[in-house]
Protein backbone atom coordinates (compact mmCIF):
# COMPACT_ATOMS: atom_id res chain seq x y z
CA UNK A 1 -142.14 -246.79 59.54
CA UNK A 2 -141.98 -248.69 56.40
CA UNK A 3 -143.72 -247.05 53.33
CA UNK A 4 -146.94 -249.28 52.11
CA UNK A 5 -147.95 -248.72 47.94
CA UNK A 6 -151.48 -247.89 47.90
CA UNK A 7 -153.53 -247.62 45.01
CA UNK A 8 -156.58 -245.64 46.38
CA UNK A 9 -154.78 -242.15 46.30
CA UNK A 10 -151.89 -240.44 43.51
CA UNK A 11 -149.15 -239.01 44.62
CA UNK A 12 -148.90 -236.41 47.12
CA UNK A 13 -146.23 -234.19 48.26
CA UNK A 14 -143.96 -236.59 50.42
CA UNK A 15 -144.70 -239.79 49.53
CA UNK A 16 -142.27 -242.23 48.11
CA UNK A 17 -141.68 -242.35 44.32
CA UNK A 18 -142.65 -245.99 42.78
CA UNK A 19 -140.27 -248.08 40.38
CA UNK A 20 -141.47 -251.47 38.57
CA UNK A 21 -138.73 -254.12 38.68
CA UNK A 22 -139.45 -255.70 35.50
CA UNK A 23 -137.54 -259.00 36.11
CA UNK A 24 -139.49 -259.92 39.52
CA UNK A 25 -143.08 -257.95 38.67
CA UNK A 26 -142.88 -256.13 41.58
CA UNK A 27 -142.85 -252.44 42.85
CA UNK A 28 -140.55 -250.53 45.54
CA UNK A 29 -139.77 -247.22 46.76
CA UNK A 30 -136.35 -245.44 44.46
CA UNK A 31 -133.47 -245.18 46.66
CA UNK A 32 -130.64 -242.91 46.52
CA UNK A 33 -126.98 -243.72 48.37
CA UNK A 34 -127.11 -240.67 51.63
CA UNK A 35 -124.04 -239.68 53.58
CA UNK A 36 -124.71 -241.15 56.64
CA UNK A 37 -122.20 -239.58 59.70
CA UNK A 38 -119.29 -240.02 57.45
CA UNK A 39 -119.14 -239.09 54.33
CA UNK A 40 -118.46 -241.87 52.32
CA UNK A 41 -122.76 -243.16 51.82
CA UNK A 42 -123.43 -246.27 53.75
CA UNK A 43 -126.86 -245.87 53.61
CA UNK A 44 -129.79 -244.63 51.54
CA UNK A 45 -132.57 -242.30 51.19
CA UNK A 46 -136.10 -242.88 49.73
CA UNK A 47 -136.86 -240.54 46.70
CA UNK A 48 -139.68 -238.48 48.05
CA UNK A 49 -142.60 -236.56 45.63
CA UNK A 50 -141.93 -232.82 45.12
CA UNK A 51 -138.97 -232.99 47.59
CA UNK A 52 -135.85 -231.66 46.18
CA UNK A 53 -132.77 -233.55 47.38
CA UNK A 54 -128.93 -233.63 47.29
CA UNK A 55 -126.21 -236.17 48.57
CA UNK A 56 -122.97 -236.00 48.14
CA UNK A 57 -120.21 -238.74 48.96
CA UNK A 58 -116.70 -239.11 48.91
CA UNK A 59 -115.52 -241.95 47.17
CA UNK A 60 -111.74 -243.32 46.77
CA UNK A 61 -110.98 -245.94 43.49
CA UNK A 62 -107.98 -247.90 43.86
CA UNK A 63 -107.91 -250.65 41.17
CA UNK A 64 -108.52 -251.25 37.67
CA UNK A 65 -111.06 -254.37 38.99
CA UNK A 66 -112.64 -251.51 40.95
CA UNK A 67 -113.22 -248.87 37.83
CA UNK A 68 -114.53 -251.85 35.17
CA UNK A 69 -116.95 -253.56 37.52
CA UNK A 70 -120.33 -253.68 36.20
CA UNK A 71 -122.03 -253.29 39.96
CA UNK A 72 -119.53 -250.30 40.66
CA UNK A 73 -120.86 -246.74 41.67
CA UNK A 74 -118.57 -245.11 38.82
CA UNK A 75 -120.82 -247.67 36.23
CA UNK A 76 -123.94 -245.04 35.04
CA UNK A 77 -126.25 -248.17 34.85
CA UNK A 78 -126.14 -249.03 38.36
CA UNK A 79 -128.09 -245.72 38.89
CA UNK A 80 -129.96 -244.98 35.33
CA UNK A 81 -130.59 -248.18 33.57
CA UNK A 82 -134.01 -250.31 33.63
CA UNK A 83 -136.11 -248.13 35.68
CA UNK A 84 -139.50 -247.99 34.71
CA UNK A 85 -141.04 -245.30 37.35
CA UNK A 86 -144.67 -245.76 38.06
CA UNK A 87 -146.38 -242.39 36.76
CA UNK A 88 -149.17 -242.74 39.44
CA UNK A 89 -150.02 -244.86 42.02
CA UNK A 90 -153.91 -244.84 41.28
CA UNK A 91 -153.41 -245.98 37.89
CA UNK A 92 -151.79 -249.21 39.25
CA UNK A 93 -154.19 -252.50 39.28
CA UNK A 94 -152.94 -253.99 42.75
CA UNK A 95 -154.51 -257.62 41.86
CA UNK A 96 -153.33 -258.29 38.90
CA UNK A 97 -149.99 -255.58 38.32
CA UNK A 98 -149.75 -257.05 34.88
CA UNK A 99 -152.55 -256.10 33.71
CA UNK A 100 -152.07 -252.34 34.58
CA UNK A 101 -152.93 -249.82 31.66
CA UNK A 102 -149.77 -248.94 30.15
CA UNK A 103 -149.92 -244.97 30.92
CA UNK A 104 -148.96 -246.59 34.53
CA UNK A 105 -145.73 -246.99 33.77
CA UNK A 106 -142.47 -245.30 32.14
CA UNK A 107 -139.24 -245.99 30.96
CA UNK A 108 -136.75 -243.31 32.91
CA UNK A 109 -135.07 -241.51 29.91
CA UNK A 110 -131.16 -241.65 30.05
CA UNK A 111 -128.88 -238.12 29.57
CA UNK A 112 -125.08 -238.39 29.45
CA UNK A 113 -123.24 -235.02 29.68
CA UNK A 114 -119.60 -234.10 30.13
CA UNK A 115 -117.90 -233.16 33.46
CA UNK A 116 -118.90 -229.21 32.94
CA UNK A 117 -122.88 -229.91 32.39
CA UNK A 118 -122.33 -229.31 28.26
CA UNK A 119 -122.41 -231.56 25.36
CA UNK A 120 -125.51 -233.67 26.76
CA UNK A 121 -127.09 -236.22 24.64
CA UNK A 122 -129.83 -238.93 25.10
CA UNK A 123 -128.42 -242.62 25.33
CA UNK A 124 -130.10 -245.99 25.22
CA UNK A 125 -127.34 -247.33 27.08
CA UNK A 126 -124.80 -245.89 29.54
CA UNK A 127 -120.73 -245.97 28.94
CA UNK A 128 -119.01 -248.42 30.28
CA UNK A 129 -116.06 -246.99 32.82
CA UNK A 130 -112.76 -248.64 31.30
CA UNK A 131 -109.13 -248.37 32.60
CA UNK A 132 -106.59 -246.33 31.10
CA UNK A 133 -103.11 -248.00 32.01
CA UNK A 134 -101.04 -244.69 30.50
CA UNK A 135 -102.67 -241.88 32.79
CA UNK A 136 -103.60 -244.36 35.54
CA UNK A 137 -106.94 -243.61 35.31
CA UNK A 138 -110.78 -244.82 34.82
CA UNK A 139 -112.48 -242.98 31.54
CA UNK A 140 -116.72 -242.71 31.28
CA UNK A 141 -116.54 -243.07 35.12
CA UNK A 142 -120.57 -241.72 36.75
CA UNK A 143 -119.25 -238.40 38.08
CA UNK A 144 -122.33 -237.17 39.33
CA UNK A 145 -126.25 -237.92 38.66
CA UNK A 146 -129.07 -236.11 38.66
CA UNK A 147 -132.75 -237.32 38.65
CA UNK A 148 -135.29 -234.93 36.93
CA UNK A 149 -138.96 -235.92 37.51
CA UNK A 150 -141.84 -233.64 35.43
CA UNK A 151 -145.17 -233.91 37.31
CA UNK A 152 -148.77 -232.41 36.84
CA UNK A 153 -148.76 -232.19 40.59
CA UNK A 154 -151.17 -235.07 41.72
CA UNK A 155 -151.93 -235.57 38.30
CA UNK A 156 -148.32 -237.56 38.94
CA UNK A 157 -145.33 -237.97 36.96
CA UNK A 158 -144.99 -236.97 33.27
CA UNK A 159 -141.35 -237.56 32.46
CA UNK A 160 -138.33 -239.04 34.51
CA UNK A 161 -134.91 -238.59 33.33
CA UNK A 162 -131.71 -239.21 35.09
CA UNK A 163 -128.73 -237.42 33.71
CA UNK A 164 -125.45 -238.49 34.03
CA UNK A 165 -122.06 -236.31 34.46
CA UNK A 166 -118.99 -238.64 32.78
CA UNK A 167 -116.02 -238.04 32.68
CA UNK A 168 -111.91 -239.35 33.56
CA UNK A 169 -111.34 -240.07 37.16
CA UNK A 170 -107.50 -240.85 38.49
CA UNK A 171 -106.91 -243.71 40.43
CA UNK A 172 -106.27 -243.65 44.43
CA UNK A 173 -107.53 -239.86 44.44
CA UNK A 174 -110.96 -238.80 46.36
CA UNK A 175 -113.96 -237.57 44.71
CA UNK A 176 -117.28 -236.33 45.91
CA UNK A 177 -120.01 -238.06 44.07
CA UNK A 178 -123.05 -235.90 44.06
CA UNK A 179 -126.59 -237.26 43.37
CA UNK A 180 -129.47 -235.00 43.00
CA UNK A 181 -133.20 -235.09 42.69
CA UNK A 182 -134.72 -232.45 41.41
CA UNK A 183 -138.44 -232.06 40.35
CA UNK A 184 -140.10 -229.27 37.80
CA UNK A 185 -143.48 -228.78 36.72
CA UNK A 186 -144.18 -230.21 32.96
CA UNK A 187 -146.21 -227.14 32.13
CA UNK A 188 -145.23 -223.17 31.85
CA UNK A 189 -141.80 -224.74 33.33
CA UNK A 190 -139.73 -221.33 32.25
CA UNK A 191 -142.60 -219.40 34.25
CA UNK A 192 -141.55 -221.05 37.63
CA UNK A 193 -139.15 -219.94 39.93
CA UNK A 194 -138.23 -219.95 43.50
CA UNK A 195 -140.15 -216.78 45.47
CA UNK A 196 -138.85 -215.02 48.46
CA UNK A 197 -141.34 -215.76 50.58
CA UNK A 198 -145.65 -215.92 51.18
CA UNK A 199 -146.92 -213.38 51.06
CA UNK A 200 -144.26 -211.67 53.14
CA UNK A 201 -140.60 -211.65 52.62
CA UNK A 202 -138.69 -214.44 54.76
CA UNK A 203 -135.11 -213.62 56.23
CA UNK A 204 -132.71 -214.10 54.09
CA UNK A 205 -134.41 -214.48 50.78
CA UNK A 206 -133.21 -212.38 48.03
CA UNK A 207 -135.14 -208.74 46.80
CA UNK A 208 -136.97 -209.06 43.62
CA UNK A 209 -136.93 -206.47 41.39
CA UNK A 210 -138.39 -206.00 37.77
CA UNK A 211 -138.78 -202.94 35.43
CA UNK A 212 -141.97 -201.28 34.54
CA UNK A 213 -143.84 -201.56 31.58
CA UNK A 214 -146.35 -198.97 30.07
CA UNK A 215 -148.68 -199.91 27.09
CA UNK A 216 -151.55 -198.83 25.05
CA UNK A 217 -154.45 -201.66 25.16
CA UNK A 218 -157.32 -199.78 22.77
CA UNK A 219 -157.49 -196.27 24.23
CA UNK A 220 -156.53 -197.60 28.28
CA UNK A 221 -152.98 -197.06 29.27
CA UNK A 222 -151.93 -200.15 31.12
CA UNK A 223 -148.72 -200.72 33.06
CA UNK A 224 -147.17 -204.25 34.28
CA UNK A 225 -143.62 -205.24 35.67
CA UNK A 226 -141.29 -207.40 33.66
CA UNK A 227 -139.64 -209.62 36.64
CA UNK A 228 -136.70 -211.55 35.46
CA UNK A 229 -136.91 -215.74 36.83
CA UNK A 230 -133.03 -215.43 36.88
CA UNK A 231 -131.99 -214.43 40.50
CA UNK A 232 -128.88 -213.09 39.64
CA UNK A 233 -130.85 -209.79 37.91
CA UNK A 234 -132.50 -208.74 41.06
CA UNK A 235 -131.31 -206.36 42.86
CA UNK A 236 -127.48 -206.72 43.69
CA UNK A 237 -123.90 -205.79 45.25
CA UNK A 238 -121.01 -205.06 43.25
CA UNK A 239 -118.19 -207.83 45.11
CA UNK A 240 -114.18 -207.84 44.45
CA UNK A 241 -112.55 -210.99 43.45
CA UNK A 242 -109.02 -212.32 45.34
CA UNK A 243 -107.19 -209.18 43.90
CA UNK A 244 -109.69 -206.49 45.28
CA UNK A 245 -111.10 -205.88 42.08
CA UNK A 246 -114.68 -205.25 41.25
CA UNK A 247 -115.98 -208.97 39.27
CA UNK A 248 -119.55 -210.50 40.47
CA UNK A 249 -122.28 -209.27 42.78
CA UNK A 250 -124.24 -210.56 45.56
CA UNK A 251 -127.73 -210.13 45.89
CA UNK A 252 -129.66 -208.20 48.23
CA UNK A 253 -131.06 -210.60 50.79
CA UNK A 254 -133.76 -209.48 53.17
CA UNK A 255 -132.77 -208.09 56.84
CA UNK A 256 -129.54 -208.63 56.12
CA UNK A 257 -127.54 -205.64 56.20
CA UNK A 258 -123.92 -205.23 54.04
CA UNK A 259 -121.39 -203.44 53.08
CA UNK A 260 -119.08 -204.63 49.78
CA UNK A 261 -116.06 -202.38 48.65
CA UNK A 262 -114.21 -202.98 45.67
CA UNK A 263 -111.64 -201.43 43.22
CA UNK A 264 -110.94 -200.82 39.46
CA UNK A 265 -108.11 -199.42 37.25
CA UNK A 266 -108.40 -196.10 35.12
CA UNK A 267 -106.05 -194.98 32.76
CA UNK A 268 -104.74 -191.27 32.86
CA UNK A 269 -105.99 -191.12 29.70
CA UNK A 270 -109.51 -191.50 30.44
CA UNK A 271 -109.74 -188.75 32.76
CA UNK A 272 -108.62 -186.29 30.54
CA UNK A 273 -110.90 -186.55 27.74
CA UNK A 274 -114.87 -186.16 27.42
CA UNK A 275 -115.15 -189.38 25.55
CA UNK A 276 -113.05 -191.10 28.59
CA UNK A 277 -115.06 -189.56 31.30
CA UNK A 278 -118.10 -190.48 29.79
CA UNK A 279 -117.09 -194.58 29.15
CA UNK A 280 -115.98 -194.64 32.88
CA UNK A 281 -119.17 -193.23 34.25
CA UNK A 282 -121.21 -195.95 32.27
CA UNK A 283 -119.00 -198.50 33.65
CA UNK A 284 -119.71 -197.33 37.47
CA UNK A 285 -122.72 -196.84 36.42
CA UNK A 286 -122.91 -200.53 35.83
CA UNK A 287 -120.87 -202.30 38.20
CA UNK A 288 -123.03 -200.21 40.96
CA UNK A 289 -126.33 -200.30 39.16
CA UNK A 290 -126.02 -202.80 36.76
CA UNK A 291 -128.98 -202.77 34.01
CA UNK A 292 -130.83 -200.36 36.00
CA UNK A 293 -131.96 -197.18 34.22
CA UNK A 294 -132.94 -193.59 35.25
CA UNK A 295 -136.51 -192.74 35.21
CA UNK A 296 -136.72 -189.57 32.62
CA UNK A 297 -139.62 -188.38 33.68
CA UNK A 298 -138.84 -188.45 37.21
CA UNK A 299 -134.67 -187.85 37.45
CA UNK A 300 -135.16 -188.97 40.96
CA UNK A 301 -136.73 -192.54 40.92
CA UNK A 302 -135.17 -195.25 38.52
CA UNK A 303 -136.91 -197.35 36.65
CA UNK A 304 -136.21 -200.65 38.23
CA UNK A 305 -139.25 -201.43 41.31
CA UNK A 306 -138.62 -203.59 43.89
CA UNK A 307 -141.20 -205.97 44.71
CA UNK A 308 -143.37 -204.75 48.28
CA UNK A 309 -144.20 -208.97 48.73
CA UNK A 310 -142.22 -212.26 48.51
CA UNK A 311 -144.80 -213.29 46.27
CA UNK A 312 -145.30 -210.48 43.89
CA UNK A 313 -147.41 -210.20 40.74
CA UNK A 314 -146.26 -208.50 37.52
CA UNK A 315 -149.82 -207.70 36.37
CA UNK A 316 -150.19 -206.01 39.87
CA UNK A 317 -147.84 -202.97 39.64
CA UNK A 318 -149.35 -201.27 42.56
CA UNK A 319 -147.74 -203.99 45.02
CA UNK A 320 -144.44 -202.63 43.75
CA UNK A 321 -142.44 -200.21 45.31
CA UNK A 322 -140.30 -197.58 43.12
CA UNK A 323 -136.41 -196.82 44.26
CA UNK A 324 -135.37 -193.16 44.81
CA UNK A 325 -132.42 -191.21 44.49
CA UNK A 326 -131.32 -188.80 46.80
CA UNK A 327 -130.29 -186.35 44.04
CA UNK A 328 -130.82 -186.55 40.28
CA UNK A 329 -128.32 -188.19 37.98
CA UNK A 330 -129.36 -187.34 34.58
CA UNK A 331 -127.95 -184.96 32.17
CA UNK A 332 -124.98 -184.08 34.41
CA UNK A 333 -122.52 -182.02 32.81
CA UNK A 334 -118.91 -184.12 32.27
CA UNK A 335 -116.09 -182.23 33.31
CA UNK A 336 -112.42 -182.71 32.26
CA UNK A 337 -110.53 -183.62 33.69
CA UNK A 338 -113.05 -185.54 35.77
CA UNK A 339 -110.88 -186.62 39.00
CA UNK A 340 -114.77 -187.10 40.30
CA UNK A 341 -116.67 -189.97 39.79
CA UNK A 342 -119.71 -191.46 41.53
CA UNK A 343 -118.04 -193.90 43.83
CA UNK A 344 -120.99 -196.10 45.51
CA UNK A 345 -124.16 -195.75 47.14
CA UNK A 346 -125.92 -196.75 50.04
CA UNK A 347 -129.55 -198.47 49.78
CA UNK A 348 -132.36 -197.79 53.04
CA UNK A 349 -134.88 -200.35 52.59
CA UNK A 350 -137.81 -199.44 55.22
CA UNK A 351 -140.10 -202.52 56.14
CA UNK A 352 -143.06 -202.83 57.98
CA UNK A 353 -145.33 -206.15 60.02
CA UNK A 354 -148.88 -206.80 58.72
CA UNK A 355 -151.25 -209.70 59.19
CA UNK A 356 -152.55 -210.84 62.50
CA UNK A 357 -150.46 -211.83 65.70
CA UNK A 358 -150.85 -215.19 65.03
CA UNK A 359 -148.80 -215.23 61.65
CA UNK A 360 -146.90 -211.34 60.97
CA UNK A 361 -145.87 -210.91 57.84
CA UNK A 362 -143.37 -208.47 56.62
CA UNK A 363 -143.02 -206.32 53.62
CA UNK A 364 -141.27 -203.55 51.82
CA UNK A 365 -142.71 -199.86 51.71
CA UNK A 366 -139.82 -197.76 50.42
CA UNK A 367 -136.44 -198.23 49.29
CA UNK A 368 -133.91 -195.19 49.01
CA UNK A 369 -130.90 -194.75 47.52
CA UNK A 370 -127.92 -192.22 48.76
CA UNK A 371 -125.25 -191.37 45.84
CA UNK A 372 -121.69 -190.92 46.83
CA UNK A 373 -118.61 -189.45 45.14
CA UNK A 374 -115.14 -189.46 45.26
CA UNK A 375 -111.74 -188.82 43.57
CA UNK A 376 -110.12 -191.06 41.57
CA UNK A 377 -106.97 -191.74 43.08
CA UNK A 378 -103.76 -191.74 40.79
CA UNK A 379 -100.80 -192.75 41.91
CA UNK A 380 -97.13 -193.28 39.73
CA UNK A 381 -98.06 -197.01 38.82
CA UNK A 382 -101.60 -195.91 37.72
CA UNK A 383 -104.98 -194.42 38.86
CA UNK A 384 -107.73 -196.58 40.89
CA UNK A 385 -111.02 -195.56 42.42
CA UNK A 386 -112.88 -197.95 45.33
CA UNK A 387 -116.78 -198.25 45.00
CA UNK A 388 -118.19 -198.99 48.47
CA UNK A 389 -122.06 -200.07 48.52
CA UNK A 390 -124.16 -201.09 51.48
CA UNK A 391 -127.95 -202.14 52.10
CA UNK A 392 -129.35 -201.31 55.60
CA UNK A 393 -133.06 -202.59 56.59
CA UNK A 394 -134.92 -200.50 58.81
CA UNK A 395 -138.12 -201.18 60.54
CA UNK A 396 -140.98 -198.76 60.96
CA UNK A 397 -143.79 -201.11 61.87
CA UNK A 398 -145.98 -199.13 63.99
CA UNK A 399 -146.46 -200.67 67.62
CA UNK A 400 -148.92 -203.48 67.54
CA UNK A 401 -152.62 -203.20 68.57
CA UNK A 402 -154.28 -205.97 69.39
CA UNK A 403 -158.26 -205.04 68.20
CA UNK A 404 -161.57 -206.49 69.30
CA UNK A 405 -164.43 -206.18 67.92
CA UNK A 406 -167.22 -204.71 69.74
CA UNK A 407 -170.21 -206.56 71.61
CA UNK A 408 -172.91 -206.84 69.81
CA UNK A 409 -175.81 -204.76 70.55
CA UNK A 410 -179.13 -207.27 71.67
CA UNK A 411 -182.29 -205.47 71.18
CA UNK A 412 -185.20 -207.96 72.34
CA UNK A 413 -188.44 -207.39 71.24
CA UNK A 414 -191.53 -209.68 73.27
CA UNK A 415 -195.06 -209.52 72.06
CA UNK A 416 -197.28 -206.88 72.96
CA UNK A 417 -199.69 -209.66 75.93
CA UNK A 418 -196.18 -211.01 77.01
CA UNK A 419 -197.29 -210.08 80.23
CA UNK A 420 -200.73 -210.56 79.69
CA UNK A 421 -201.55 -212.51 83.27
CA UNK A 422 -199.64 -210.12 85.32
CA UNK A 423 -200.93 -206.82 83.79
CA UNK A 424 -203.20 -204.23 86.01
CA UNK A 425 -206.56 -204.86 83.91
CA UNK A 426 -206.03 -209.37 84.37
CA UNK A 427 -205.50 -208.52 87.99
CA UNK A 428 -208.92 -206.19 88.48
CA UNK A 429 -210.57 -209.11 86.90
CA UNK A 430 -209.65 -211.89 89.01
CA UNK A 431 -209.90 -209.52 91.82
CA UNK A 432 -213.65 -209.22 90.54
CA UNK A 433 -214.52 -212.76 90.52
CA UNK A 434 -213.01 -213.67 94.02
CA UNK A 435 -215.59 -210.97 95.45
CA UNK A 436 -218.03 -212.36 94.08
CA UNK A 437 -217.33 -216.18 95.16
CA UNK A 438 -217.17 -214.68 98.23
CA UNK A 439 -220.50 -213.25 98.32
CA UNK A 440 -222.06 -216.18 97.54
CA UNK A 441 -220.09 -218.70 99.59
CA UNK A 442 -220.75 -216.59 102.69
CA UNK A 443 -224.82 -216.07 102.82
CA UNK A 444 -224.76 -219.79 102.08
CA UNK A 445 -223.55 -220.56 105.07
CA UNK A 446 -225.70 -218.45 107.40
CA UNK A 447 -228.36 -220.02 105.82
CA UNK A 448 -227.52 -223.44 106.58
């Protein structure tokens, strides 16, 4: 169905964004090139409110015509230049478009930024692709774009700004132009983050964790969670690059259960010295653990929580969960040599269903963590030790009940002469009065 402008509502989540052509005074939907069965983009795709998009298409340039021409897909103004997005559709005077208030209307601002994302700056006008006949190549070619739109929800649009990635392109080679859309909320932006879910964790969606807070507010202790926005600090899996060796993690993603192994080097000289035994337990320490700390107060439980909901609070600490250790790590004595190091470990998240039948949610209600050890393994070109770390979900949901509530109990009351024409004295009455009609009728009779 086509999509009709109307001015009687703002925007709303998945409706078409609005752009004001300037040189014919009229409005239309913003379009984006989509891949479209192949991947080279044939067709388009309407820019949609508060829906995130991404296209990607392959492109081939084989000429120097091809690279300078002003209507070509490597030109940045074909996508960026001249469009004047319409903030909100209820500010828009239908009649007379002209004579819209000027809030109605803004000028998308233009970003050009090298090939790796860096060195961005704002531009009234974008570069101009040009050929270079020594490398065979098209310099300043559009590389990738990416439309930003900050919005007050359905208070509409507050900013619009489409970034551009330039850089040198050679000729006859394929590249994969990729266009995004992205939108962000214009206030308490650095607050907002994807969740894992609401309120339950969904399958698949990484395991927040924070670290707990404790204050002094007057004379009341009060404790909160500091939750990173950055998914990459939650909770994670040590993963080995192309060699083997230990270099990135992997987050923990819920109900899905893994197991990572990977290796690093130690020097014969660090085992045979306190001061070397102590550097290469920090550094397990932190390719297993990362930033994670030990609890002091309780050797057994680290500091880190793990959040019970896929939409946790950090002012809510009881709707965290803590993790525990299956043995205490803390003030172990170093030995030396020390051919024994602690080697991985091996995370039991237990989960449970809440919530009705209808809609079951799922949640976290304890998280345990086994320690293992193991020699580090020398050998006559050097020493290595593996660290092996896995994450198993289990469920202990208890079996379902479905619960009724129970009838309610009618207590009727009627009025005390409910029964007033049936009752024994009403009937002696009437009994009463018949005799006596009787009486008379009858002598009456034998008179006549």
């Amino acid at each position: 169905p086509t999509d009709v402008f109307e001015t009687t509502s703002p925007y709303k989540s998945g409706v078409p964004v609005w752009i004001y052509n300037n040189a014919t005074g009229s409005i239309r939907t913003l379009e984006i090139p989509l891949t479209s069965g192949t991947v080279s983009c044939k067709s388009s795709r309407t820019v949609r409110y508060l829906d995130d998009f991404e296209s990607e298409c392959l492109h081939r340039t084989i000429s120097k015509e091809e690279c300078e021409d002003s209507q070509s897909i490597l030109n940045g103004k074909v996508f960026c230049e001249n469009i004047v997005v319409i903030t909100s559709p209820s500010l828009i005077n239908q009649t007379k478009i002209e004579e819209s208030p000027d809030e109605a209307f803004m000028l998308m601002r233009m970003v050009e930024c090298s090939t790796n994302g860096s060195d961005c700056k704002e531009v009234r006008n974008a570069s101009n692709p040009t050929f270079d006949t020594e490398s065979n190549s098209c310099r300043n070619a559009a590389l990738g774009v990416q439309y930003v739109f900050y919005h007050n929800s359905t208070s509409g649009i507050t900013e619009a700004e489409c970034q551009l990635s330039v850089g040198t392109l050679p000729l006859s080679k394929y590249f994969a132009q990729r266009i995004n859309v992205v939108f962000k909320w214009a206030k308490n932006e650095s607050e907002a983050f994807p969740r894992s879910g609401l309120p339950g964790y969904l399958q698949g969606k990484p395991l927040i964790s924070g670290n707990l807070l404790t204050g002094i507010a007057g004379s009341v202790k009060r404790e909160s969670v500091n939750m990173s926005s950055v998914t990459g600090d939650w909770l994670s899996l040590p993963v080995a690059n192309k060699n083997g060796l230990c270099s990135g993690k992997k987050n923990v993603l819920f109900k899905e259960n893994v197991r990572t192994q990977c290796g690093i080097h130690v020097s014969r000289e660090a085992l045979l010295s306190q001061e070397g035994c102590s550097l290469l337990k920090e550094e397990v320490w932190k390719i297993i653990f990362g930033d994670m700390k030990v609890n002091r107060s309780d050797p057994r439980q680290l500091l880190s929580l793990i959040s019970a909901f896929g939409d946790p609070s950090p002012d809510a600490p009881d709707d965290w969960v803590p993790i525990f250790l299956d043995r205490s790590v803390v003030d172990q004595q170093v030995q030396i040599p020390c051919p024994t190091q602690l080697s991985g470990v091996q995370y039991r998240v237990l989960y449970s269903y809440f919530g009705p039948f209808t809609n079951p949610q799922m949640k976290i209600i304890g998280l345990y963590a086994t320690l293992s050890s193991k020699d580090v393994v020398c050998k006559v070109d050097g020493c290595q030790m593996k660290i092996v770390t896995s994450v198993n979900f289990l469920d202990v949901s208890q079996e379902a009940v479905n619960k009724f509530a129970k009838a309610p109990v009618v207590k009727i009351r009627l009025p005390p002469d409910f029964f007033y024409p049936f009752s024994s004295q009403s009937c002696q009455n009437i009994s009463n009065m018949l005799l006596m009609l009787i009486a008379l009728a009858f002598p009456a009779r034998s008179w006549l």
